[in-house]
Protein backbone atom coordinates (compact mmCIF):
# COMPACT_ATOMS: atom_id res chain seq x y z
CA UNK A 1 29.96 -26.57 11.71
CA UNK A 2 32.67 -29.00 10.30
CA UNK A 3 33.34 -31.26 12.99
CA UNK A 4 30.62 -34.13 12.21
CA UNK A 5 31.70 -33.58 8.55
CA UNK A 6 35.27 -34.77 9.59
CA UNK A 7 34.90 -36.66 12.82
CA UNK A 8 35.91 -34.55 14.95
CA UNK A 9 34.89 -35.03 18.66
CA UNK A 10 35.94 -30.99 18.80
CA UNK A 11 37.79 -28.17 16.74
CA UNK A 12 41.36 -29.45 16.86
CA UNK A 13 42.43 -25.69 15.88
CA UNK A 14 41.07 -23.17 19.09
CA UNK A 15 43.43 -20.56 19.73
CA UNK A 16 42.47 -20.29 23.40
CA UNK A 17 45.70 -22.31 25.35
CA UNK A 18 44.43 -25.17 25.76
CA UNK A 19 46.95 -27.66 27.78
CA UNK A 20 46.01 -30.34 26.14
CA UNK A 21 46.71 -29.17 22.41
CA UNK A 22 50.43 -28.00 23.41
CA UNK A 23 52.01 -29.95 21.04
CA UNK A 24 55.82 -30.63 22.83
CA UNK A 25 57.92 -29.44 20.05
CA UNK A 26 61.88 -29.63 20.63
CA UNK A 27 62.28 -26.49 21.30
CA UNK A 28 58.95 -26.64 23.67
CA UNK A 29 60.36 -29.52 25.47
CA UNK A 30 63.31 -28.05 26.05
CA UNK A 31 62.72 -24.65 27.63
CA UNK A 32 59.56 -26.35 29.37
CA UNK A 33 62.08 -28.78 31.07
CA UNK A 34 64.80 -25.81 31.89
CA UNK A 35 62.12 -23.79 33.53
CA UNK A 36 61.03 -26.74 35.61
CA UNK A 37 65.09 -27.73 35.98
CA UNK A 38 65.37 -24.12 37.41
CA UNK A 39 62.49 -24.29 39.63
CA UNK A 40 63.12 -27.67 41.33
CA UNK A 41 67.02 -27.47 41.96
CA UNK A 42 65.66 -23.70 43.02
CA UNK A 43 68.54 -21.98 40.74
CA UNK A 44 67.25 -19.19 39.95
CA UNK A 45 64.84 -17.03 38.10
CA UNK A 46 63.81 -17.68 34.87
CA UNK A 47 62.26 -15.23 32.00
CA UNK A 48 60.88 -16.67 28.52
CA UNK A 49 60.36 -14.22 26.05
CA UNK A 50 58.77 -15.29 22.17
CA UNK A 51 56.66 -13.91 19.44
CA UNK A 52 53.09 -13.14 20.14
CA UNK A 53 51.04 -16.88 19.44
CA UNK A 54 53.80 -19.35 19.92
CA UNK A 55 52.72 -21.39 23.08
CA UNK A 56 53.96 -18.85 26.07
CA UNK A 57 51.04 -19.06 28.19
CA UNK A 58 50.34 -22.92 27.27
CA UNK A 59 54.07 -23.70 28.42
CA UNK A 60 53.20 -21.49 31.45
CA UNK A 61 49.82 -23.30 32.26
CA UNK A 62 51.86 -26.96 31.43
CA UNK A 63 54.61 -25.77 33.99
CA UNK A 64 51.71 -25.20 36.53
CA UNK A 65 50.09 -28.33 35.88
CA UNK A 66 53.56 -30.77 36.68
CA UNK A 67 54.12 -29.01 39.67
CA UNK A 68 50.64 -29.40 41.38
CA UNK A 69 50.87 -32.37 43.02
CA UNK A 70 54.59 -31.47 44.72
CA UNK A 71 53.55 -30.80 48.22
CA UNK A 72 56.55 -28.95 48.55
CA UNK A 73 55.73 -26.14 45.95
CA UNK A 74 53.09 -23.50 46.47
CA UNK A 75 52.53 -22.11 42.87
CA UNK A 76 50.89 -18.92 41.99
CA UNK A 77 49.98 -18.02 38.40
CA UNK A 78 48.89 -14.55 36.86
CA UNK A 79 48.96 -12.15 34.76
CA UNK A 80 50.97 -9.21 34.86
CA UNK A 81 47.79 -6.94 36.34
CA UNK A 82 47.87 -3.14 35.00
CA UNK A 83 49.12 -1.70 38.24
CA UNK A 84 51.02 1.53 38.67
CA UNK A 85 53.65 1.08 41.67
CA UNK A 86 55.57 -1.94 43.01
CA UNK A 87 53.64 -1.31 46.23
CA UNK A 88 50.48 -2.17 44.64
CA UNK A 89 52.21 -5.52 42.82
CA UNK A 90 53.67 -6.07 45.72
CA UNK A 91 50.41 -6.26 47.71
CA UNK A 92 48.75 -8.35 44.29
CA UNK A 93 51.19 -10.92 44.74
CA UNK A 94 51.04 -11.11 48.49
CA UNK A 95 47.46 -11.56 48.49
CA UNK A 96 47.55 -14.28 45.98
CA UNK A 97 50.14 -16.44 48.31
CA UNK A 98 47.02 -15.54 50.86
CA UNK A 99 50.23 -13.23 52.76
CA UNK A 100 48.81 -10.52 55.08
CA UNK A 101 49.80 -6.94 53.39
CA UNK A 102 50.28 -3.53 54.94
CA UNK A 103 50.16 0.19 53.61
CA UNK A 104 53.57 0.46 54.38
CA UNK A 105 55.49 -0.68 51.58
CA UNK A 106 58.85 -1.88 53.64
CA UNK A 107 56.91 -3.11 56.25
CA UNK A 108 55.08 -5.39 53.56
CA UNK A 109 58.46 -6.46 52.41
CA UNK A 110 59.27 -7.25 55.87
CA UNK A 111 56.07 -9.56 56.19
CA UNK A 112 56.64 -11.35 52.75
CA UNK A 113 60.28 -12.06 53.82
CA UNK A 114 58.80 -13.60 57.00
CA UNK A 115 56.72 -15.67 55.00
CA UNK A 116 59.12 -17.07 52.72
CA UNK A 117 61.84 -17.72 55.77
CA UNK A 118 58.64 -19.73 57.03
CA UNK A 119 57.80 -21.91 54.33
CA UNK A 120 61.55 -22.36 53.64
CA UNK A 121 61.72 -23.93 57.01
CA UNK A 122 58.47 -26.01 56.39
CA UNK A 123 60.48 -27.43 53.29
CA UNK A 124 58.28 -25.41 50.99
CA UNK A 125 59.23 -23.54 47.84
CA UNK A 126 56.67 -20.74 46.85
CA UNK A 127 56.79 -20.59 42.72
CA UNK A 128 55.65 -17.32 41.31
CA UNK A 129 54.90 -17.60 37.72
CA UNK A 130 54.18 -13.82 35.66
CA UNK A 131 52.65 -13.97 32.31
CA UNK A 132 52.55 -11.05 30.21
CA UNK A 133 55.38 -10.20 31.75
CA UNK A 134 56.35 -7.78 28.96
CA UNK A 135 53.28 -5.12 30.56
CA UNK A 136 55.37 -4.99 33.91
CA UNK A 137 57.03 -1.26 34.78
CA UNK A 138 60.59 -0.75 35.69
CA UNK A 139 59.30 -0.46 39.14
CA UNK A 140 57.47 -3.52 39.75
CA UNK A 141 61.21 -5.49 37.67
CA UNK A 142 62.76 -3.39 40.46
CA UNK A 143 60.55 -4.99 42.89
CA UNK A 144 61.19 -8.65 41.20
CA UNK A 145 65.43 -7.90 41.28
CA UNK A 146 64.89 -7.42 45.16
CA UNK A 147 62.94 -10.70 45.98
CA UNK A 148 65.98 -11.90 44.59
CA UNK A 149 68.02 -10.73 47.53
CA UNK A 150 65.31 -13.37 49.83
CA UNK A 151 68.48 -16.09 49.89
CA UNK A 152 69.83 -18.91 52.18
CA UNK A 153 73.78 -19.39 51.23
CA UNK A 154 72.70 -21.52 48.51
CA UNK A 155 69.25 -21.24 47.23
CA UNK A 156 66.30 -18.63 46.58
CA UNK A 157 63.68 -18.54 48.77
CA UNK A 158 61.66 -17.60 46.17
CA UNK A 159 61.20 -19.50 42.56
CA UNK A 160 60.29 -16.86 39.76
CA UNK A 161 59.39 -17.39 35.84
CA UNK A 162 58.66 -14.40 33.75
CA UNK A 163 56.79 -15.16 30.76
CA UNK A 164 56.29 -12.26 27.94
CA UNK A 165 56.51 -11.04 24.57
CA UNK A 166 59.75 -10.03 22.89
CA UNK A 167 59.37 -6.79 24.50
CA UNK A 168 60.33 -8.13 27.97
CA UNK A 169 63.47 -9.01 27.05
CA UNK A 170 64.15 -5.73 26.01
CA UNK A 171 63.15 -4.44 29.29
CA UNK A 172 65.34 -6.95 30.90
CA UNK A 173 68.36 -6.22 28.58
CA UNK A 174 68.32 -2.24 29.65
CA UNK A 175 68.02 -3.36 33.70
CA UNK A 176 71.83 -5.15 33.77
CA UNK A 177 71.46 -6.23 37.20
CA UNK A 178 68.75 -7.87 36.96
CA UNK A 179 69.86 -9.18 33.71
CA UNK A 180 72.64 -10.67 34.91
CA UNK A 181 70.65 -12.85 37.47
CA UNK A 182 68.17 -14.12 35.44
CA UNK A 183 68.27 -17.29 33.24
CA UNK A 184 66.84 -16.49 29.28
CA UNK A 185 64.62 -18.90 27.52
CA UNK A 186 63.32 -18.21 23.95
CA UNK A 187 60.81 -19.67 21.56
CA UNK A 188 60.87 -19.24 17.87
CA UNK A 189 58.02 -19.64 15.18
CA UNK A 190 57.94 -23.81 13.67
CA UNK A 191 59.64 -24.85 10.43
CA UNK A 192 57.96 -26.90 8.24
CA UNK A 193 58.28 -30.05 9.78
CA UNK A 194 57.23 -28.96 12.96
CA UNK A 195 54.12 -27.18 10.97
CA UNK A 196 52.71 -30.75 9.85
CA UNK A 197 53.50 -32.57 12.97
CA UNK A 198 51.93 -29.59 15.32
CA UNK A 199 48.94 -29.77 13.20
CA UNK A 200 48.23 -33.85 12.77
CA UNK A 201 48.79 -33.79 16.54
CA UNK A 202 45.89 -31.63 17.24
CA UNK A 203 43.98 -33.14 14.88
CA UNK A 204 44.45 -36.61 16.80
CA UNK A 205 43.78 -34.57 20.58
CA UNK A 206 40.62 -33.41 18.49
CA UNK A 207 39.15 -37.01 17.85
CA UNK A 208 40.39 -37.31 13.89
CA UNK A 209 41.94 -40.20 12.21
CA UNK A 210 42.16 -39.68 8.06
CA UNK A 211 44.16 -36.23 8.52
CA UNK A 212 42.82 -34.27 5.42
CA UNK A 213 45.80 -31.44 4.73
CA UNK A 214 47.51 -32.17 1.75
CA UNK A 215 51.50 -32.23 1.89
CA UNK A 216 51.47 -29.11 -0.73
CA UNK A 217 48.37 -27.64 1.33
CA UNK A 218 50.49 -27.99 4.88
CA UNK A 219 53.40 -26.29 2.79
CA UNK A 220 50.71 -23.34 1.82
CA UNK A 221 50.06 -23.14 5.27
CA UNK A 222 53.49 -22.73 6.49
CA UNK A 223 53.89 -20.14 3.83
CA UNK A 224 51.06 -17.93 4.81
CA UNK A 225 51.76 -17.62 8.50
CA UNK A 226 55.59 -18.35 8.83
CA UNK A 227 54.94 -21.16 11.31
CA UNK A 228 53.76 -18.78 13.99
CA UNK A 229 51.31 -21.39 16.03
CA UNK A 230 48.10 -19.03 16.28
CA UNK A 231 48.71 -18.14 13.34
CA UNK A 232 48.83 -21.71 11.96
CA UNK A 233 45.65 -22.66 14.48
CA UNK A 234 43.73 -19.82 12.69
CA UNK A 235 44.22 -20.31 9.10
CA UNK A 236 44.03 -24.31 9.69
CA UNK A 237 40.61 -23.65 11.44
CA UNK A 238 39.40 -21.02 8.77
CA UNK A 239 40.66 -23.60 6.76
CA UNK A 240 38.39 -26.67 7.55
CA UNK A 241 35.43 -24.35 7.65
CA UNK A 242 36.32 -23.43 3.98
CA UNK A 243 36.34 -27.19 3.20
CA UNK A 244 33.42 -28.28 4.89
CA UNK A 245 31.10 -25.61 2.54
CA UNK A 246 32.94 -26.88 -0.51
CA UNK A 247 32.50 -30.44 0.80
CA UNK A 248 35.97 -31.16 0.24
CA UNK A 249 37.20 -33.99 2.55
CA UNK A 250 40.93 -33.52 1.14
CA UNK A 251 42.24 -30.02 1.46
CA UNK A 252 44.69 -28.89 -1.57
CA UNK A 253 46.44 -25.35 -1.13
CA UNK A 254 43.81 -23.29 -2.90
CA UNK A 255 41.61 -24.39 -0.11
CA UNK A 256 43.96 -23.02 2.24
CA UNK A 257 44.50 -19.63 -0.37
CA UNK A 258 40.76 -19.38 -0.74
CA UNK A 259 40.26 -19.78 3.50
């Protein structure tokens, strides 16, 4: 409703994670480039753990995106499906690296170990990226610990990022072994700063030039949603909506109070 009202080619505020609204804050940047660092130099698996709404699955779909034109990657991204037993997960993963399964749960082991020896001597690295990794069971961790054990003297055959909420590192911190072979990466909601300069970006991605959030209005935002990104996204679209009935092209914080 608001986007000819501003000049906006589209609403620079979705909440769906969009690629191409993933503003590259510090912080983004850097555990975006140690997860990639990780993956190429194949040192090891990686799990990312944040607040719910601050840019997991975006830095997950961006990590994705950089690595599909390496020829020597084959990268696999889902969800952590709502199965019951590592055989089952086992089997779900298998099938999405198109890897015949069996019944047998060692014997699919055995065949996914065959696979990876393979395509380590083709020169390629399969990459196995989990999001909502926090809704995994100690079983199907288990199952992730063992792949672990699929080595050559001095890499893994096997490239693994676990993306989840705050809950997975929890998880992770009660299974010390597997703990202790994993690399940590955390995000943590914006400051102010980070606020304005996440939002004008967006608003630029979205087709806008005169940005129309007030320096006390930005400040109001920051306030109300303590610089979680959905968050921020939300009340900043609400926001504009609120403005466009009031016909107000320059938003002051009892716009954003009032949205």
């Amino acid at each position: 409703m608001y986007q000819e009202f501003f000049g906006l080619a589209e609403p620079p505020f979705k909440v769906i994670p969009d690629a191409r609204f993933l503003w590259n804050s510090p912080q983004h940047r850097e555990v975006k480039a140690k997860i990639l660092h990780k993956i190429r130099t194949k040192g090891g698996p990686v799990y990312l753990f944040a607040d719910v709404g601050t840019g997991k699955t975006s830095i997950a779909k961006r990590v994705k995106e950089e690595l599909a034109d390496d020829t020597t990657k084959t990268v696999v991204f889902v969800f952590a499906p709502n199965l019951k037993t590592s055989n089952a997960f086992l089997r779900f993963v298998m099938e999405q690296f198109e890897v015949k399964t069996d019944k047998n749960y060692a014997r699919s082991l055995q065949l996914f170990e065959n696979y990876l020896v393979e395509q380590f001597k083709s020169g390629v690295s399969p990459v196995l990226l989990v999001d909502e990794a926090q809704n995994m069971t100690l079983d199907m961790l288990k199952l992730i610990h063992h792949l672990f054990n699929f080595t050559t003297p001095s890499e893994f055959l096997i490239q693994i990022v676990l993306f989840g909420q705050n809950e997975l590192r929890e998880k992770i911190r009660r299974y010390k072994s597997l703990e202790s072979r994993m690399w940590p990466a955390q995000l943590s909601p914006f400051g102010l700063e980070e606020t304005e300069q996440m939002m004008a970006f967006r608003w630029q991605v979205a087709g806008g030039s005169e940005f129309p959030f007030s320096k006390d209005a930005i400040a109001e935002v920051f306030r109300l949603t303590g610089g979680n990104p959905r968050a921020i996204c939300k009340l900043a679209d609400a926001t504009l909506l609120q403005a466009f009935v009031g016909q107000r092209r320059l938003i002051d914080p009892d716009t954003v109070s009032a949205a």
